[in-house]
N, C-alpha and C. Protein backbone atom coordinates (compact mmCIF):
# COMPACT_ATOMS: atom_id res chain seq x y z
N UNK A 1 85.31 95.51 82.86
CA UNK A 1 86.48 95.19 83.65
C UNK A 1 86.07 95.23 85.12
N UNK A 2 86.40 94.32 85.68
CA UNK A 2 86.00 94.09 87.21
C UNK A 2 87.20 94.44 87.99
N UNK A 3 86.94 95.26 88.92
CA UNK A 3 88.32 96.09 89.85
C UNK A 3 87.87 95.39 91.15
N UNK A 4 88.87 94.55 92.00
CA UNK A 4 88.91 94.20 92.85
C UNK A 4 89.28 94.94 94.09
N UNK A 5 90.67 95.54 94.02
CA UNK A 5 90.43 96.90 94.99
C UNK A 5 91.39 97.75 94.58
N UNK A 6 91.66 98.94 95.14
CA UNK A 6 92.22 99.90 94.27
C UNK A 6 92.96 100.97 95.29
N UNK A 7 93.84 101.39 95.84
CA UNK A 7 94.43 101.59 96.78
C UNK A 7 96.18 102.37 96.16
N UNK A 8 96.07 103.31 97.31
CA UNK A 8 97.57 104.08 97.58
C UNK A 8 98.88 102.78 97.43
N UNK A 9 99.87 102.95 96.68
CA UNK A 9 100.77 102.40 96.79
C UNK A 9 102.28 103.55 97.06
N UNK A 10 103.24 103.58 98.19
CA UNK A 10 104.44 103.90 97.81
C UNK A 10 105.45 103.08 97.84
N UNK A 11 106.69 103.79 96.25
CA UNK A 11 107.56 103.10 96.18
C UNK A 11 108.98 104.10 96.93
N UNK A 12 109.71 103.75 97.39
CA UNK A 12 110.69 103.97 98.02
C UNK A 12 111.74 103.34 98.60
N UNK A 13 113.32 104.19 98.45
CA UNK A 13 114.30 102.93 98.90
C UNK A 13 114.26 103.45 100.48
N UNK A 14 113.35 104.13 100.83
CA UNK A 14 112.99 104.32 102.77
C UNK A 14 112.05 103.74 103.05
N UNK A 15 111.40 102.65 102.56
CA UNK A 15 110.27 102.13 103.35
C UNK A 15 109.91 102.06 104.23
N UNK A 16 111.28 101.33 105.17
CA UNK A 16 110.86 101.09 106.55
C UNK A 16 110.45 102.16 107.60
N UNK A 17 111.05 103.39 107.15
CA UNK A 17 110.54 104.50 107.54
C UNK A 17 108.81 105.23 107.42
N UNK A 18 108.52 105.22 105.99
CA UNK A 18 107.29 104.74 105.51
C UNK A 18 105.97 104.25 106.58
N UNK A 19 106.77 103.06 106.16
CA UNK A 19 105.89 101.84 107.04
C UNK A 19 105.72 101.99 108.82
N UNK A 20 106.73 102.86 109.15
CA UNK A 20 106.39 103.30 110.42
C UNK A 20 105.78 104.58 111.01
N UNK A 21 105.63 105.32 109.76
CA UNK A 21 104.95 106.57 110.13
C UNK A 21 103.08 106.06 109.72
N UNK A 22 103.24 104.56 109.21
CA UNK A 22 101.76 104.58 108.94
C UNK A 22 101.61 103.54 110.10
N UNK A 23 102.63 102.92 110.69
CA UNK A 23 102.03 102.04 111.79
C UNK A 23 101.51 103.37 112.77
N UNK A 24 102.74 104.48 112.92
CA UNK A 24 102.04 105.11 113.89
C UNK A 24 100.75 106.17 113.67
N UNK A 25 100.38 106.01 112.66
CA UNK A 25 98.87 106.42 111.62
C UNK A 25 98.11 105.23 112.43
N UNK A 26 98.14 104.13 112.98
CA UNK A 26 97.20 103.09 113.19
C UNK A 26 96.73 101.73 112.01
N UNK A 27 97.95 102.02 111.05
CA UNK A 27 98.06 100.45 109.95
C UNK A 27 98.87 99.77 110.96
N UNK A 28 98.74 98.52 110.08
CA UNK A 28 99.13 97.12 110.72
C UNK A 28 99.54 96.16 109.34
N UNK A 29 100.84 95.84 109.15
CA UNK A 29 101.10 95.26 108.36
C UNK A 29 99.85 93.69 108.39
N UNK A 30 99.30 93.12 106.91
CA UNK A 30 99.04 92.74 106.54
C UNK A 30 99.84 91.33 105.87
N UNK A 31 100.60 91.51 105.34
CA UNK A 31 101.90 90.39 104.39
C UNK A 31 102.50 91.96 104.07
N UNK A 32 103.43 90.45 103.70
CA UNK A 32 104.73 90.79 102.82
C UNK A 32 105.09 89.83 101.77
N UNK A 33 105.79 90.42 100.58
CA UNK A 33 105.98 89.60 99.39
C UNK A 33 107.33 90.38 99.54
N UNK A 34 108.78 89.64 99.23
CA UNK A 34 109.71 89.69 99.01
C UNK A 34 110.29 89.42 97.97
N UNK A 35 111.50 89.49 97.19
CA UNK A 35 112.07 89.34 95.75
C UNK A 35 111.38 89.66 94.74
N UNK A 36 110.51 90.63 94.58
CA UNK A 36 109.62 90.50 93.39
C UNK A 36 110.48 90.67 91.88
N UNK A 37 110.02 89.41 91.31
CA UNK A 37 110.62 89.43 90.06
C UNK A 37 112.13 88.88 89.92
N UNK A 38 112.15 88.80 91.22
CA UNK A 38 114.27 88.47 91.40
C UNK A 38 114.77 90.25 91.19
N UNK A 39 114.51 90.97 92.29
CA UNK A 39 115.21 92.07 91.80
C UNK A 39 115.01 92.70 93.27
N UNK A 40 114.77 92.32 94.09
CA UNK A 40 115.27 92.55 95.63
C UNK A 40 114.35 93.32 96.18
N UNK A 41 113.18 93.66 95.36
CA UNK A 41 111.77 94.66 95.98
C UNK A 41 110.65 93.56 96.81
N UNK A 42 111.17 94.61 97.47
CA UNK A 42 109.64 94.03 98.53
C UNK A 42 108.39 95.07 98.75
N UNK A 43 107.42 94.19 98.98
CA UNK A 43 106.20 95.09 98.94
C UNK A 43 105.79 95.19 100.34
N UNK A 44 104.75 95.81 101.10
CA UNK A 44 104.35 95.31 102.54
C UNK A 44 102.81 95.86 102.56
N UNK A 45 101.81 95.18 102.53
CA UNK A 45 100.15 95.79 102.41
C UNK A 45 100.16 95.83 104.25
N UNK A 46 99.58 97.02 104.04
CA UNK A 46 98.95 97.48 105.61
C UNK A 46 97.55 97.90 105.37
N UNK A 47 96.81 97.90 106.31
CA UNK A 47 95.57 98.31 106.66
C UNK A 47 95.13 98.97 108.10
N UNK A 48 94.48 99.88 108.11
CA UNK A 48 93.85 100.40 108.94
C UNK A 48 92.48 100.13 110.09
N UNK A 49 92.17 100.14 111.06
CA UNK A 49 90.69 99.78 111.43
C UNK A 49 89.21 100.23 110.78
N UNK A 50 89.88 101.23 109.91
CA UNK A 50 88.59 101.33 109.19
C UNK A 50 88.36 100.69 107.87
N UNK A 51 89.64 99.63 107.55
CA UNK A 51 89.66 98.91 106.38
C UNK A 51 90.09 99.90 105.08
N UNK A 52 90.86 100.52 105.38
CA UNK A 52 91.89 101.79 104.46
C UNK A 52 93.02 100.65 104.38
N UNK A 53 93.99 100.64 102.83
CA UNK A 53 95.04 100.25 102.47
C UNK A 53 95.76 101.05 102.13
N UNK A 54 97.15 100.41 102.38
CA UNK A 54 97.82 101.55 101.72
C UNK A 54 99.20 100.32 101.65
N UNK A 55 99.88 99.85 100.32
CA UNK A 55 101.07 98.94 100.28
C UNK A 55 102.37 100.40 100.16
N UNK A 56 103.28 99.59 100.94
CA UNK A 56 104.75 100.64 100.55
C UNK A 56 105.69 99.31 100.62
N UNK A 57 106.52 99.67 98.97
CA UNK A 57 107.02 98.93 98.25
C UNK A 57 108.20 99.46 98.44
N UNK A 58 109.45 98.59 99.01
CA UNK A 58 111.12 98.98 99.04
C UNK A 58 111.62 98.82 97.74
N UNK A 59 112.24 99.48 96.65
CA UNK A 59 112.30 99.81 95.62
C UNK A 59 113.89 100.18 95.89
N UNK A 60 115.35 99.97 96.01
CA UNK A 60 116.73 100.35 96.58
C UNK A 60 116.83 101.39 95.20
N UNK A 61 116.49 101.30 94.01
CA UNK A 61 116.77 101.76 92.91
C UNK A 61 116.07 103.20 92.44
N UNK A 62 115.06 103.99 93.79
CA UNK A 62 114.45 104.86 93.50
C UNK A 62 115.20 106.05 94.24
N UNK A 63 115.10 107.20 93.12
CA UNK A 63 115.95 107.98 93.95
C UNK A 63 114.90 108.79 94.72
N UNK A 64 114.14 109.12 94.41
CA UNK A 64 113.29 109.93 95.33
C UNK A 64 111.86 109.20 95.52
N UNK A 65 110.98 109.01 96.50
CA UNK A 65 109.93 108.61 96.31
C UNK A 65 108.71 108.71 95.73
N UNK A 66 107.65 107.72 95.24
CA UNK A 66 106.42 107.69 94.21
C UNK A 66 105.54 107.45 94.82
N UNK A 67 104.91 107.72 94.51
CA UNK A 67 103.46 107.39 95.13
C UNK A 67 102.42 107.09 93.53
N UNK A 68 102.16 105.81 93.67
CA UNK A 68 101.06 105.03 92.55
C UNK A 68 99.90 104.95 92.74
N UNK A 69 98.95 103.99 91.92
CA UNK A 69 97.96 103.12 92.47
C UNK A 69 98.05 101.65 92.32
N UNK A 70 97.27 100.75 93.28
CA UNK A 70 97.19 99.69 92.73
C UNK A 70 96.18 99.40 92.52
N UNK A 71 95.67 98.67 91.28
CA UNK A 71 94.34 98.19 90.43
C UNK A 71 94.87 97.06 90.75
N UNK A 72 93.48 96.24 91.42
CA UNK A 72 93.86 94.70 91.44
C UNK A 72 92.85 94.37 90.39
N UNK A 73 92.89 93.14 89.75
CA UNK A 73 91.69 93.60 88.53
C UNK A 73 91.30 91.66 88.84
N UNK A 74 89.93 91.12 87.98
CA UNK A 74 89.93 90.01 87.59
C UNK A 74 90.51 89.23 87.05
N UNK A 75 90.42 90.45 85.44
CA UNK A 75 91.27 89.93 84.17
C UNK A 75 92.37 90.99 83.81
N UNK A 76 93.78 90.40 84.12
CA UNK A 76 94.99 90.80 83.73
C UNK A 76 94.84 91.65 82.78
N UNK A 77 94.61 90.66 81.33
CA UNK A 77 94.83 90.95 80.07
C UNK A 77 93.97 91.93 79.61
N UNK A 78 92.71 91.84 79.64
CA UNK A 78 91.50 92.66 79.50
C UNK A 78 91.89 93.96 80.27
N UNK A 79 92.46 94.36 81.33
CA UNK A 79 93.05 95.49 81.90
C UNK A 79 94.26 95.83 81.28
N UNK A 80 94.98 95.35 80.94
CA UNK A 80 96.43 95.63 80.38
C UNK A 80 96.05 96.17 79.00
N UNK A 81 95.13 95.67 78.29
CA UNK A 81 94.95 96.06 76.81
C UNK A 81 94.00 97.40 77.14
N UNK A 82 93.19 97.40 78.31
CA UNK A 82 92.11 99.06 78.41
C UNK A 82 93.17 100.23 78.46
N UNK A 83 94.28 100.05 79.64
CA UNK A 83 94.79 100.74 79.73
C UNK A 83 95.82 101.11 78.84
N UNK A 84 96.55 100.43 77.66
CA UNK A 84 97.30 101.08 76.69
C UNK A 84 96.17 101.09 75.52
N UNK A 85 95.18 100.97 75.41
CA UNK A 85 94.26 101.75 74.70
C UNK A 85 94.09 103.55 74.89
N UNK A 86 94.29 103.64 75.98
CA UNK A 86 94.39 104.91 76.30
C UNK A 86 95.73 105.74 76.93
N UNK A 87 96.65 104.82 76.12
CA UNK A 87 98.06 105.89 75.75
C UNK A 87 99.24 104.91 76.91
N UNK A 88 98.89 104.55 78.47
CA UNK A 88 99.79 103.99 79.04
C UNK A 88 100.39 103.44 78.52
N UNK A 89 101.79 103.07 79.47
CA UNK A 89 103.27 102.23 79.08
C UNK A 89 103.42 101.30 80.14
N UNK A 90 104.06 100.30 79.68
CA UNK A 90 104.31 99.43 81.23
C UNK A 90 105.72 100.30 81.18
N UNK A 91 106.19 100.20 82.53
CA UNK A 91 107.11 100.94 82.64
C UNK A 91 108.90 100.09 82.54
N UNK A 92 108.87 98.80 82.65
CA UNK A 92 109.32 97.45 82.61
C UNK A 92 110.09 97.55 81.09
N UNK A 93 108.81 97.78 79.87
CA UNK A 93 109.43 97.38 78.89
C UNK A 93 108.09 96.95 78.10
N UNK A 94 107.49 97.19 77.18
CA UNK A 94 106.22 96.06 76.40
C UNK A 94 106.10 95.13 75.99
N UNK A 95 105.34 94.90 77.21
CA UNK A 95 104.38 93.33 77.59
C UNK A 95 105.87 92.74 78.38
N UNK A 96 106.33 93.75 79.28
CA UNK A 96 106.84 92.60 80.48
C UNK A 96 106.39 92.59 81.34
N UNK A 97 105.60 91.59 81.74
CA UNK A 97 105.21 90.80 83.35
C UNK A 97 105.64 90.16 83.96
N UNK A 98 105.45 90.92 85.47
CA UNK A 98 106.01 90.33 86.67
C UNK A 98 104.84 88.68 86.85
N UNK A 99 105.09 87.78 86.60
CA UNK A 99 104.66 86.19 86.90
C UNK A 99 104.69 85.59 88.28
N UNK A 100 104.38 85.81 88.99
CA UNK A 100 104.09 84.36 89.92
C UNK A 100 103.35 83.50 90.23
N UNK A 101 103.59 82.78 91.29
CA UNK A 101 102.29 81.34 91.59
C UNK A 101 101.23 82.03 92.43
N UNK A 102 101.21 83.65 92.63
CA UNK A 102 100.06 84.09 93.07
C UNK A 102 99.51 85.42 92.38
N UNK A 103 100.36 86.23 91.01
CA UNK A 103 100.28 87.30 90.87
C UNK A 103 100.80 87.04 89.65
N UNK A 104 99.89 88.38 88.74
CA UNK A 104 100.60 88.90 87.00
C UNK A 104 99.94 90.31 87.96
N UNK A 105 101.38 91.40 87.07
CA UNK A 105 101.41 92.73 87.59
C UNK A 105 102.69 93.16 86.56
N UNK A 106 102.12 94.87 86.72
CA UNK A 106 103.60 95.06 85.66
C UNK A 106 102.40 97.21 86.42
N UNK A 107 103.75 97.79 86.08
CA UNK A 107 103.26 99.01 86.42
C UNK A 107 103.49 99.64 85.39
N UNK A 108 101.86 100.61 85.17
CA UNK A 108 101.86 101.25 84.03
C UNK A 108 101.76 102.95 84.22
N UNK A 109 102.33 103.66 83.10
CA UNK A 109 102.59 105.01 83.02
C UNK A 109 101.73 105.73 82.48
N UNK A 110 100.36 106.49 82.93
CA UNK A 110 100.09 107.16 81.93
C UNK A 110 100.52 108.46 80.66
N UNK A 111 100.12 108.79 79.92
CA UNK A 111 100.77 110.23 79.45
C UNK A 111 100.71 111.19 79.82
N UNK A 112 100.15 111.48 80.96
CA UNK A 112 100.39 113.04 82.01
C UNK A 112 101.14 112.39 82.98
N UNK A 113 101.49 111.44 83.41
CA UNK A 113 102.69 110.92 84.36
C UNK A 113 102.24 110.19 85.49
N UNK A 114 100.96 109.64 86.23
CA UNK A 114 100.53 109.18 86.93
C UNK A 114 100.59 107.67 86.33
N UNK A 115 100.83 106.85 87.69
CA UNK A 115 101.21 105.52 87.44
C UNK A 115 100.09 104.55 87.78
N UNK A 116 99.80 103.61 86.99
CA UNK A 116 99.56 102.14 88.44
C UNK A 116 99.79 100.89 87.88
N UNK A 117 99.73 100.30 89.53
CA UNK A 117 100.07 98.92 89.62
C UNK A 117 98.88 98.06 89.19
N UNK A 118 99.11 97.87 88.07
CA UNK A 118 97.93 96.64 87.51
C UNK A 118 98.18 95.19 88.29
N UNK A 119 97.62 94.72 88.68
CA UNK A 119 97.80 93.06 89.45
C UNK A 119 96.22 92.79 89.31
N UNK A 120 96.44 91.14 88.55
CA UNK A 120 95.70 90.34 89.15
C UNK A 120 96.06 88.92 90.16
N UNK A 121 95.32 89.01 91.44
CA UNK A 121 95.74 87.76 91.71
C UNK A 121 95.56 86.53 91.50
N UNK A 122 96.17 85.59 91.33
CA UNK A 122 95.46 84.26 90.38
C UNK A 122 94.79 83.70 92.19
N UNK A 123 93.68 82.79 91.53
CA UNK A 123 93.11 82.42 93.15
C UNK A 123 93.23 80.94 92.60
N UNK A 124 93.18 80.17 93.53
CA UNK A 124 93.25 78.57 93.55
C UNK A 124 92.44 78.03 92.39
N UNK A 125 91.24 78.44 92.20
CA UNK A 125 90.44 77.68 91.62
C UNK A 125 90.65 78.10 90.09
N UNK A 126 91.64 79.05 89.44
CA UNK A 126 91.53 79.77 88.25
C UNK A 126 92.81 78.54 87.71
């Protein structure tokens, strides 16, 4: 399995708060992806000058905040099947994926309770 990068994610319905205690850390928003899934979450990747990530995801539906990972991987599927080989859940529902024209992702649960964000990004040429 090929891991593309692998990084701090938080989810929270305070992001913007979040996102400003890491601007004043020295991140710099990167993008933003909005509506994910049709369900009103937005994500925001920041980075640092030393090339540190860290995405914080507005989530209105969380009551207290999470802190994940994100696995960006090659192969979706080949990651999705390692990791419920070894007990994870998507947390969604099994085998629901988030689909777009740039991303498959779905967040998984392990059985001691630590999460992550599986994503691969599809690239032009795939």
């Amino acid at each position: 399995m090929q891991i593309t990068a692998f990084n701090p994610m938080i989810l929270s319905k305070n992001a913007e708060e979040i996102i400003k205690l890491f601007e004043e850390l020295g991140f710099e928003r990167r993008h933003q992806i909005d509506n994910i899934d049709g369900m009103d979450i937005s994500n925001v990747r920041m980075t640092d000058p030393n090339g540190f990530h860290v995405d914080v995801a507005r989530v209105e539906s969380m009551e207290k905040d999470m802190t994940s990972m994100i696995m960006n991987v090659r192969d979706f599927d080949e990651a999705y099947e390692f990791l419920k080989s070894h007990g994870f859940k998507n947390v969604i529902g099994e085998d629901h994926i988030v689909e777009s024209e740039s991303a498959r992702s779905c967040q998984m649960i392990a059985p001691s309770g630590f999460s992550i964000q599986l994503t691969q990004h599809i690239r032009k040429e795939e």
